[in-house]
PDB file of N, CA and C in Angstrom:
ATOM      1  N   UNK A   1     138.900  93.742  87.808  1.00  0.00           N
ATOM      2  CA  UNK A   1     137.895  93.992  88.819  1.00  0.00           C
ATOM      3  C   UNK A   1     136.798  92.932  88.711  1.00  0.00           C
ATOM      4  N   UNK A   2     136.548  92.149  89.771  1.00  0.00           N
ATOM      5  CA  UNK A   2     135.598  91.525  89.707  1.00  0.00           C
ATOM      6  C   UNK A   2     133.996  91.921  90.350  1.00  0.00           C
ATOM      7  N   UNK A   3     133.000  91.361  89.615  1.00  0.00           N
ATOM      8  CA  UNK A   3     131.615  91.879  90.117  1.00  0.00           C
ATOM      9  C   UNK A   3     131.525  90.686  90.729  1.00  0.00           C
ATOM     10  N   UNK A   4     130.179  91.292  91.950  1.00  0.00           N
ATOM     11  CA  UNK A   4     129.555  90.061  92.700  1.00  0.00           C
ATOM     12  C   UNK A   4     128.076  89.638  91.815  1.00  0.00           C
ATOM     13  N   UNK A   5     127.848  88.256  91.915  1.00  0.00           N
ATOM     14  CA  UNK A   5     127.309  87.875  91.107  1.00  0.00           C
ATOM     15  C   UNK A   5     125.730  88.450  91.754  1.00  0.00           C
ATOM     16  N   UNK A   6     125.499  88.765  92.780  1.00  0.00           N
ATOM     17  CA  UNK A   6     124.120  89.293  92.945  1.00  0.00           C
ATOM     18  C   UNK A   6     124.228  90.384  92.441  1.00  0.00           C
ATOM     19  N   UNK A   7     124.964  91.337  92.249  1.00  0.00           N
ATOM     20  CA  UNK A   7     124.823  93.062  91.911  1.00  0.00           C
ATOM     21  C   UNK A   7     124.743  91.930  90.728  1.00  0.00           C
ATOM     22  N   UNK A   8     125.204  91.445  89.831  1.00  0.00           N
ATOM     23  CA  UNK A   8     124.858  91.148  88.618  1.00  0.00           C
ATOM     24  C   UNK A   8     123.484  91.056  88.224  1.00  0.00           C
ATOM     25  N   UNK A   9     122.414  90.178  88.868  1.00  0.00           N
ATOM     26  CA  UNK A   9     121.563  89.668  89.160  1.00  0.00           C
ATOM     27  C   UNK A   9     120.777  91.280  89.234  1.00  0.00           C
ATOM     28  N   UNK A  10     121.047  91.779  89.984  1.00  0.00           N
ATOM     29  CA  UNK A  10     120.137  93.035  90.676  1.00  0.00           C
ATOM     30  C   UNK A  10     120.113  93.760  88.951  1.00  0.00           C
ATOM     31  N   UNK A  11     121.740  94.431  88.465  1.00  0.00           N
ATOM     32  CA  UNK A  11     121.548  95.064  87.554  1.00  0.00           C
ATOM     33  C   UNK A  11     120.952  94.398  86.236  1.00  0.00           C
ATOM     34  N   UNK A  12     120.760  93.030  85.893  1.00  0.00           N
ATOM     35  CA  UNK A  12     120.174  92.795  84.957  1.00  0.00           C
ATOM     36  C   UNK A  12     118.463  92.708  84.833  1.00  0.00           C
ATOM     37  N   UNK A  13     118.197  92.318  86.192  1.00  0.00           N
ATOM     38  CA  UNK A  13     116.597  92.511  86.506  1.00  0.00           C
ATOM     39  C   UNK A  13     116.239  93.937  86.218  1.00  0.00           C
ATOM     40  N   UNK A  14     116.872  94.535  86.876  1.00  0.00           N
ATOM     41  CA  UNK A  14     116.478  96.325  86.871  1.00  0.00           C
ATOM     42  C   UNK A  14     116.380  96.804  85.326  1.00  0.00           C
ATOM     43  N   UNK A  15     117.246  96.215  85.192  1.00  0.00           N
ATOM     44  CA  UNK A  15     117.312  96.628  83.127  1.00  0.00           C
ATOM     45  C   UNK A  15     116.258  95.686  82.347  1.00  0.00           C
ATOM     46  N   UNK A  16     116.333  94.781  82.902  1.00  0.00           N
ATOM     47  CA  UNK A  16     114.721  94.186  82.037  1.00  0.00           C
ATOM     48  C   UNK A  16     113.418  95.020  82.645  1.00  0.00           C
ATOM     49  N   UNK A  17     112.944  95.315  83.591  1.00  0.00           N
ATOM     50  CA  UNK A  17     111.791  96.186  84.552  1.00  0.00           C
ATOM     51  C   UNK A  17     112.029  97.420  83.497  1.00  0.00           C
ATOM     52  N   UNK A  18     113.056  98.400  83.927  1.00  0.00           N
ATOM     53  CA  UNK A  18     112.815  99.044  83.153  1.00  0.00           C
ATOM     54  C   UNK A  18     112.682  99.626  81.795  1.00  0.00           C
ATOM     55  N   UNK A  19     113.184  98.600  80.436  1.00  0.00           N
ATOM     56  CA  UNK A  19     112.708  98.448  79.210  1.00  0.00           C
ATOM     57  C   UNK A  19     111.404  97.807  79.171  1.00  0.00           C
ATOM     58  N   UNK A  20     111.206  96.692  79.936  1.00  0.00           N
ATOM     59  CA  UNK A  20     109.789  96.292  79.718  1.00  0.00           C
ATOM     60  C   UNK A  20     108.297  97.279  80.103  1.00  0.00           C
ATOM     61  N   UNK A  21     108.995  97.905  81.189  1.00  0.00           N
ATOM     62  CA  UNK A  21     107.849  99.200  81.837  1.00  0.00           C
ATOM     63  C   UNK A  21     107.572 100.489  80.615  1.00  0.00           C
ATOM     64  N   UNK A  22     108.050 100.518  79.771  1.00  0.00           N
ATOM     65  CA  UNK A  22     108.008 101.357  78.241  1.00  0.00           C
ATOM     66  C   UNK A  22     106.843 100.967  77.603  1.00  0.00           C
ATOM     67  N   UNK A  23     107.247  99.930  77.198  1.00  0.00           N
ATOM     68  CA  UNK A  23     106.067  98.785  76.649  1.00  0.00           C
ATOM     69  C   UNK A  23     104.602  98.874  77.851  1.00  0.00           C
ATOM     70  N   UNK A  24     104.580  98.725  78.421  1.00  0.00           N
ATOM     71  CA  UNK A  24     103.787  98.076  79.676  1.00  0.00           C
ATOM     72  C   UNK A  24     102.966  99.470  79.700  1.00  0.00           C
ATOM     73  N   UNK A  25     103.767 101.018  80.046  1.00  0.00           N
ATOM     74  CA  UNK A  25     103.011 102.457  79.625  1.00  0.00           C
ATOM     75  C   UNK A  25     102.465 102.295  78.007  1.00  0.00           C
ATOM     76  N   UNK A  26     102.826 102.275  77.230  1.00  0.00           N
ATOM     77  CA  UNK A  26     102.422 102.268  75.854  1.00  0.00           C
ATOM     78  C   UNK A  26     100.964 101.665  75.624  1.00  0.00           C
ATOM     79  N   UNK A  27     101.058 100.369  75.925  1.00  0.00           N
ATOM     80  CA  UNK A  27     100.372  99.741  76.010  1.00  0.00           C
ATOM     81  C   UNK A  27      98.767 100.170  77.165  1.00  0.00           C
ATOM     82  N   UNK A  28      99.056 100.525  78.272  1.00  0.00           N
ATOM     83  CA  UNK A  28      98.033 100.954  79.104  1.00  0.00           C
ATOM     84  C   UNK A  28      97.528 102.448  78.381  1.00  0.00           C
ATOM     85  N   UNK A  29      98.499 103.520  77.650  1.00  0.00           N
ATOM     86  CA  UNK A  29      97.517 104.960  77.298  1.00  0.00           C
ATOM     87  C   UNK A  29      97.105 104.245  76.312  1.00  0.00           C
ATOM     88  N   UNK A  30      97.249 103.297  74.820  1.00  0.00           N
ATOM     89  CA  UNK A  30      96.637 102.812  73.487  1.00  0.00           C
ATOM     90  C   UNK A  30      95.259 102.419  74.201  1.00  0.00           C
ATOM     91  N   UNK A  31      95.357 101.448  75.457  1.00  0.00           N
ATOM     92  CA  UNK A  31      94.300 101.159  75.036  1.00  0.00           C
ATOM     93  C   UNK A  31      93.142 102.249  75.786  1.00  0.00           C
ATOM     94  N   UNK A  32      93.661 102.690  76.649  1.00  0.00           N
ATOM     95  CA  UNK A  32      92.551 103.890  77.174  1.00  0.00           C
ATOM     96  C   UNK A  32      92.128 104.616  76.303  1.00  0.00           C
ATOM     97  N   UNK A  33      92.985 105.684  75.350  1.00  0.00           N
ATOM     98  CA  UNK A  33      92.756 106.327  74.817  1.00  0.00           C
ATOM     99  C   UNK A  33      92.176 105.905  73.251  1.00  0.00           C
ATOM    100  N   UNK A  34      92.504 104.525  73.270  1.00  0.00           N
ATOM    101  CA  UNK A  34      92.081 103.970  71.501  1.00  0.00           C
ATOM    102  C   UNK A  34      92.867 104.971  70.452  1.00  0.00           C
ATOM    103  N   UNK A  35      94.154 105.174  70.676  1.00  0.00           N
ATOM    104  CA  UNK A  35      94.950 105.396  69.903  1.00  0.00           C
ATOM    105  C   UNK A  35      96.020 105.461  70.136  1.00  0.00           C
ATOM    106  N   UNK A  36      96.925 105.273  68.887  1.00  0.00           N
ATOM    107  CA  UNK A  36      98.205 104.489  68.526  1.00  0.00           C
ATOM    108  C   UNK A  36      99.136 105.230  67.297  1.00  0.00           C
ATOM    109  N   UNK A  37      98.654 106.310  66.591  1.00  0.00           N
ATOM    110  CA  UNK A  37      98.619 106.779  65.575  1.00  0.00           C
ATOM    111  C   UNK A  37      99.926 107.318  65.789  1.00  0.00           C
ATOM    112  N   UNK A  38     100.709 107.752  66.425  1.00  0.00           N
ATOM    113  CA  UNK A  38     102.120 108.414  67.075  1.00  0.00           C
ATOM    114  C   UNK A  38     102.956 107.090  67.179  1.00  0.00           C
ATOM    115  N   UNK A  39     102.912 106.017  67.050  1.00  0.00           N
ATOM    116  CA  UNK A  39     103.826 104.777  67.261  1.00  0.00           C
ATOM    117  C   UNK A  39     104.042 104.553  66.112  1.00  0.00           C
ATOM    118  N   UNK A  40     105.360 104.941  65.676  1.00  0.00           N
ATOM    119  CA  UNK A  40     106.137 104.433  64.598  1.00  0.00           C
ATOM    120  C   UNK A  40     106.379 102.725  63.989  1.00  0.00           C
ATOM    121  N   UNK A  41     105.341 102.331  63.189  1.00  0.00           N
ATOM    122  CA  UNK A  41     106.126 101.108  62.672  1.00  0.00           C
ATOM    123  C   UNK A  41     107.257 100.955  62.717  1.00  0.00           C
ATOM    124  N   UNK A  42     108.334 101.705  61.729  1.00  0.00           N
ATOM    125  CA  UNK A  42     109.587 101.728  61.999  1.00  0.00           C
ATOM    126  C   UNK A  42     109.943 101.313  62.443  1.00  0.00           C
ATOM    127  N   UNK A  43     109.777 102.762  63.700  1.00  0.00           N
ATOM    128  CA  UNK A  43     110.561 102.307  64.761  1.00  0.00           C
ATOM    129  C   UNK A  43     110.646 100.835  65.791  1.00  0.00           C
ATOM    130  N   UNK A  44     109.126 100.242  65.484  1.00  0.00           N
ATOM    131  CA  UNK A  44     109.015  98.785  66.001  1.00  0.00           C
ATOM    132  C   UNK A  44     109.902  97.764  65.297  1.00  0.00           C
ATOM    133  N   UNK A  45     109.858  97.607  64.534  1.00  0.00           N
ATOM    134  CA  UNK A  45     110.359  96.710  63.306  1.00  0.00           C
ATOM    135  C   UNK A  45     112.173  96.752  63.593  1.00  0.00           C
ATOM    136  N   UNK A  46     112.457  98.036  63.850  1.00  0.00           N
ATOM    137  CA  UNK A  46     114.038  97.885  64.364  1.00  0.00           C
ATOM    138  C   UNK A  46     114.073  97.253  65.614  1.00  0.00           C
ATOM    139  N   UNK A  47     113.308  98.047  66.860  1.00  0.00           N
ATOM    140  CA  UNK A  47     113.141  97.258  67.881  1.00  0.00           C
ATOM    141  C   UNK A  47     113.135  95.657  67.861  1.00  0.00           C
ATOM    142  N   UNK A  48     112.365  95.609  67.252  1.00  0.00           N
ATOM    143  CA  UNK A  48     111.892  93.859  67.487  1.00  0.00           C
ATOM    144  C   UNK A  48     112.994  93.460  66.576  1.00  0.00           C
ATOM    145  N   UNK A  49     113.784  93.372  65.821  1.00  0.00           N
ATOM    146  CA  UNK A  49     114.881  92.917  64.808  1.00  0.00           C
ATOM    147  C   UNK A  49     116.408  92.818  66.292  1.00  0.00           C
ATOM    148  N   UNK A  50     116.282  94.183  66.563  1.00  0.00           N
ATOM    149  CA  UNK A  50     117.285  93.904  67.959  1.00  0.00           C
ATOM    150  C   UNK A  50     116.879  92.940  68.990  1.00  0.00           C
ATOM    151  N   UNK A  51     115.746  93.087  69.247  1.00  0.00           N
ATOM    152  CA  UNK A  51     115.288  91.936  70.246  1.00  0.00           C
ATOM    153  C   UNK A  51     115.678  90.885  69.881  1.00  0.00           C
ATOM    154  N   UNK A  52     115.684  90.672  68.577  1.00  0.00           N
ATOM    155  CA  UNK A  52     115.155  88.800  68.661  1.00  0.00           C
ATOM    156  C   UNK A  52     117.038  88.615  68.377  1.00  0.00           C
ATOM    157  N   UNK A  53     117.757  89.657  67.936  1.00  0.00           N
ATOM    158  CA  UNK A  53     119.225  89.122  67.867  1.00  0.00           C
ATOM    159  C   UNK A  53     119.573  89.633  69.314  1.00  0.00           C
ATOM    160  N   UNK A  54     119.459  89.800  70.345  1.00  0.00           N
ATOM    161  CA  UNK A  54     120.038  89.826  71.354  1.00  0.00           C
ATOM    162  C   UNK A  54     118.820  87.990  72.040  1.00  0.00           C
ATOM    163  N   UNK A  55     117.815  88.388  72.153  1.00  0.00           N
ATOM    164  CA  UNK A  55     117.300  87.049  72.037  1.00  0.00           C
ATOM    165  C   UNK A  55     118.105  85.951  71.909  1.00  0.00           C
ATOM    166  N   UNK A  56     118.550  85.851  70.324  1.00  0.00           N
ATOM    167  CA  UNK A  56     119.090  85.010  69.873  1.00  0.00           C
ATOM    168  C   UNK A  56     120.696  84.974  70.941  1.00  0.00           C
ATOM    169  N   UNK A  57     121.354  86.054  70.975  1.00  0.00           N
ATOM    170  CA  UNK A  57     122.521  85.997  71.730  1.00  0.00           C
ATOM    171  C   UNK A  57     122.489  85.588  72.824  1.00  0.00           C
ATOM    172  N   UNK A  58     120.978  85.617  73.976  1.00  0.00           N
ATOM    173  CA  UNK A  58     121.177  84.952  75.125  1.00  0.00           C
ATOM    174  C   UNK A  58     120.621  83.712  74.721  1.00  0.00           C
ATOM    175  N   UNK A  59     120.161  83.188  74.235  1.00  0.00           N
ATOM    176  CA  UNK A  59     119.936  81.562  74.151  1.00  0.00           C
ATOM    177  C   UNK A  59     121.845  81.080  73.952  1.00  0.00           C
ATOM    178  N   UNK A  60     121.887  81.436  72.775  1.00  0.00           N
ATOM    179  CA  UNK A  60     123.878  81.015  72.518  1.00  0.00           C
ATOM    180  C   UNK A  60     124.460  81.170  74.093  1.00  0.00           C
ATOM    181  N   UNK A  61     124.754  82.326  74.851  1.00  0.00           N
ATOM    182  CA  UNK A  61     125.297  82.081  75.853  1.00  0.00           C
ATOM    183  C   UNK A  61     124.499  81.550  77.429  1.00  0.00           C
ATOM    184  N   UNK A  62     123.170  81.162  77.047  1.00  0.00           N
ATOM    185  CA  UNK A  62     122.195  80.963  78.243  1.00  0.00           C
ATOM    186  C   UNK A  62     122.330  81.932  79.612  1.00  0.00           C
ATOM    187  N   UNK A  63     121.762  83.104  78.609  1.00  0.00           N
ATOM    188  CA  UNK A  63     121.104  84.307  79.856  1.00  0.00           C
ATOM    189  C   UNK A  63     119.965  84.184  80.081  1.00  0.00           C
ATOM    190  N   UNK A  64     119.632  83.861  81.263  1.00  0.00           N
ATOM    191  CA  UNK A  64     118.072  83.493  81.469  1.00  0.00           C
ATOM    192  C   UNK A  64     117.246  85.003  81.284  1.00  0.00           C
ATOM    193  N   UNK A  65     118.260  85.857  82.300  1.00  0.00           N
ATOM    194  CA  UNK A  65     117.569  87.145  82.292  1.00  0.00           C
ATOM    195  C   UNK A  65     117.799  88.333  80.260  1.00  0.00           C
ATOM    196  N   UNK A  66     118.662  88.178  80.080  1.00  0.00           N
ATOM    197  CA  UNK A  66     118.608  88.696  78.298  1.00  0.00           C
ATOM    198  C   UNK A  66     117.185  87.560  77.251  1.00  0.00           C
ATOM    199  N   UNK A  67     117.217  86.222  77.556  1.00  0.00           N
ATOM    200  CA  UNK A  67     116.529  85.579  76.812  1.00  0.00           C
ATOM    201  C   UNK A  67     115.179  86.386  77.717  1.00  0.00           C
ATOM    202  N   UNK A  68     114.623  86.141  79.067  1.00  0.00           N
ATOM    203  CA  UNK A  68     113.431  86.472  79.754  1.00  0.00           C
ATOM    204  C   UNK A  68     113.287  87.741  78.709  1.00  0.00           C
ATOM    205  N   UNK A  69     113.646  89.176  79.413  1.00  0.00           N
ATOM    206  CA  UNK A  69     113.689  90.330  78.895  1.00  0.00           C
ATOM    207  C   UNK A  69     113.349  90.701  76.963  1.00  0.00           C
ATOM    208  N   UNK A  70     114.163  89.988  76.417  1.00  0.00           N
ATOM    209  CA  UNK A  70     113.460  90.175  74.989  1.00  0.00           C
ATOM    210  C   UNK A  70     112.495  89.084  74.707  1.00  0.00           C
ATOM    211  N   UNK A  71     112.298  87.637  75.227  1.00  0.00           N
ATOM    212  CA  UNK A  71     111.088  87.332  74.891  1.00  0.00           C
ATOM    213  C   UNK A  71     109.765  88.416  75.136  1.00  0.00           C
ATOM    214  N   UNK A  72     109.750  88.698  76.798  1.00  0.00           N
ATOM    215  CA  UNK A  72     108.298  89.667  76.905  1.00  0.00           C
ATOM    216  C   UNK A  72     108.614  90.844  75.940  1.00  0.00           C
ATOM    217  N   UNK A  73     109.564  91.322  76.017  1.00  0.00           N
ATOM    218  CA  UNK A  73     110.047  92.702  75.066  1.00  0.00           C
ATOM    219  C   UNK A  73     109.404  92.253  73.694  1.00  0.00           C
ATOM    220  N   UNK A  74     109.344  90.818  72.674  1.00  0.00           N
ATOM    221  CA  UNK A  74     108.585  90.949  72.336  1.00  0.00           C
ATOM    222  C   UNK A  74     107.341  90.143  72.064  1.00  0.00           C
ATOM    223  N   UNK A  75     106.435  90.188  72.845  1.00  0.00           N
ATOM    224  CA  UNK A  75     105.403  89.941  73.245  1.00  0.00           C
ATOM    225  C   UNK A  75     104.734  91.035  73.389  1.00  0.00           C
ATOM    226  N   UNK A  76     105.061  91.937  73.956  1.00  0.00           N
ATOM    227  CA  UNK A  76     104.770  93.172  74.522  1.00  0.00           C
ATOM    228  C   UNK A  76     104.624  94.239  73.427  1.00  0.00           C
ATOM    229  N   UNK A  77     105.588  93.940  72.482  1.00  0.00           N
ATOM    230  CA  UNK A  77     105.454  94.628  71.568  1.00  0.00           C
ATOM    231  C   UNK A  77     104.485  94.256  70.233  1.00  0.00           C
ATOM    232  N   UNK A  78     104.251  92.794  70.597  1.00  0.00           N
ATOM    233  CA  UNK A  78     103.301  92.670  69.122  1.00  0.00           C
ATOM    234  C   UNK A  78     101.804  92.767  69.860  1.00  0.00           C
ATOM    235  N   UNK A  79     101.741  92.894  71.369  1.00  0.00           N
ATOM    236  CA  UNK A  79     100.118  93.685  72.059  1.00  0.00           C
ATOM    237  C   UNK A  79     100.556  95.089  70.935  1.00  0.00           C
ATOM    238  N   UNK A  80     101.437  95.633  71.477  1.00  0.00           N
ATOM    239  CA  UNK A  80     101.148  97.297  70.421  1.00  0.00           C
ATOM    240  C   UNK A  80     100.579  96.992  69.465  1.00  0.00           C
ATOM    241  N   UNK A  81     101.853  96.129  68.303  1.00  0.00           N
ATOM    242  CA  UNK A  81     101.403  96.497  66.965  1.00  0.00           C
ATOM    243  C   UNK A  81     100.433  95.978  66.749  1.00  0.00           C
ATOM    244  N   UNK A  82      99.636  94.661  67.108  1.00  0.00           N
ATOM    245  CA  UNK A  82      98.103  94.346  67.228  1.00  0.00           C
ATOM    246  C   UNK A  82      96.917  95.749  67.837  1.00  0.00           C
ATOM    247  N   UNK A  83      97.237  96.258  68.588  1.00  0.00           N
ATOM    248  CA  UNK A  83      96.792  97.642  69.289  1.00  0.00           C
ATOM    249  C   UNK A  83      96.476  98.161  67.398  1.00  0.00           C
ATOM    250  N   UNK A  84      97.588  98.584  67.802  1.00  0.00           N
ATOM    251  CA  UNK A  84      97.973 100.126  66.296  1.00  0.00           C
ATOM    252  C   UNK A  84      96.928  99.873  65.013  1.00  0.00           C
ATOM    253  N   UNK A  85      96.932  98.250  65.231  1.00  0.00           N
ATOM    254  CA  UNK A  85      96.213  97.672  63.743  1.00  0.00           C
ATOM    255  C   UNK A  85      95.359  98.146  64.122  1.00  0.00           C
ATOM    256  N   UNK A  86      94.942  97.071  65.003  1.00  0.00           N
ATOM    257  CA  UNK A  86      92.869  97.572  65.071  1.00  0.00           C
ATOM    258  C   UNK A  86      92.570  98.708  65.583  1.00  0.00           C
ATOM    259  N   UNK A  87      93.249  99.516  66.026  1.00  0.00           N
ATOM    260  CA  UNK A  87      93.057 101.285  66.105  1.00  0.00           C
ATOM    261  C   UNK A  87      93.065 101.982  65.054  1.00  0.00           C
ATOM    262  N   UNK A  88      93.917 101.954  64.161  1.00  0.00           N
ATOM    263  CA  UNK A  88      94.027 102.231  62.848  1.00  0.00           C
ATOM    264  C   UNK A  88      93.308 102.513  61.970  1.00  0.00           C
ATOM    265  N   UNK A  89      92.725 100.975  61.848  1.00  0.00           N
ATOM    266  CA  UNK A  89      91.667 100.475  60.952  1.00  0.00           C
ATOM    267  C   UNK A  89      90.335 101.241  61.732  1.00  0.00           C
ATOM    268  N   UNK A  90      90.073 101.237  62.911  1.00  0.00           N
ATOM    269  CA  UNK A  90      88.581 101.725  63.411  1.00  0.00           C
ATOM    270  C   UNK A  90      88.807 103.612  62.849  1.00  0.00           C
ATOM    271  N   UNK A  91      89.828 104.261  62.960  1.00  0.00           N
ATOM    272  CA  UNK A  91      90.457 105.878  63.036  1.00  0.00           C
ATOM    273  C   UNK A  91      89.999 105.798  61.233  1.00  0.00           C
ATOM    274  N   UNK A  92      90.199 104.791  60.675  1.00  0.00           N
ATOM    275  CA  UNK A  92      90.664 105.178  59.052  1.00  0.00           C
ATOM    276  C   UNK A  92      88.854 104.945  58.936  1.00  0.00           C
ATOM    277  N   UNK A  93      88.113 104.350  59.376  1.00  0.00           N
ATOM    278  CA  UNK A  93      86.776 103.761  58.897  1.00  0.00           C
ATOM    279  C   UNK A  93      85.691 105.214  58.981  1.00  0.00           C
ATOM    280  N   UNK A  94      86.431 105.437  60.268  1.00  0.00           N
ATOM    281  CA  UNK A  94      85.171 106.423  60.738  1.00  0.00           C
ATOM    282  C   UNK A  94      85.415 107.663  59.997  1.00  0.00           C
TER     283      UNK A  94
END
């Protein structure tokens, strides 16, 4: 079965929008609310470890849209963990 290369196009955009829109909410309640305390290091640290090897996998096969998608994916994610820090640190002071 062959795909058409725009549905390709369509479904890989749509899948970067909506992993990046995760990030993009996260990011807008931290900083309203000035807290971060519910965001798992962890769980970032796996995240971003998958990113940068799928990263790495679209540079090897030149996916513009897999390389696009985990670069902001993480970008996006070190706004959090920069967030989490200096939230952290202000939550632990006071």
């Amino acid at each position: 079965m062959e795909i058409d290369s725009t549905l390709l196009t369509i479904l890989g955009v749509s899948a970067g929008i909506l992993i990046l829109m995760g990030w993009v909410e996260q990011i807008y309640k931290g900083y309203k609310t000035k807290r971060l305390k519910d965001v798992s290091k962890f769980l970032m640290i796996f995240i971003a470890a998958g990113s940068i090897l799928w990263l790495v996998y679209g540079i090897i096969i030149s996916d513009v849209f897999i390389i696009g998608t985990n670069m902001s994916g993480l970008i996006l994610m070190i706004i959090v963990l920069g967030m989490k820090k200096r939230y952290d640190i202000r939550a632990n002071a006071s």
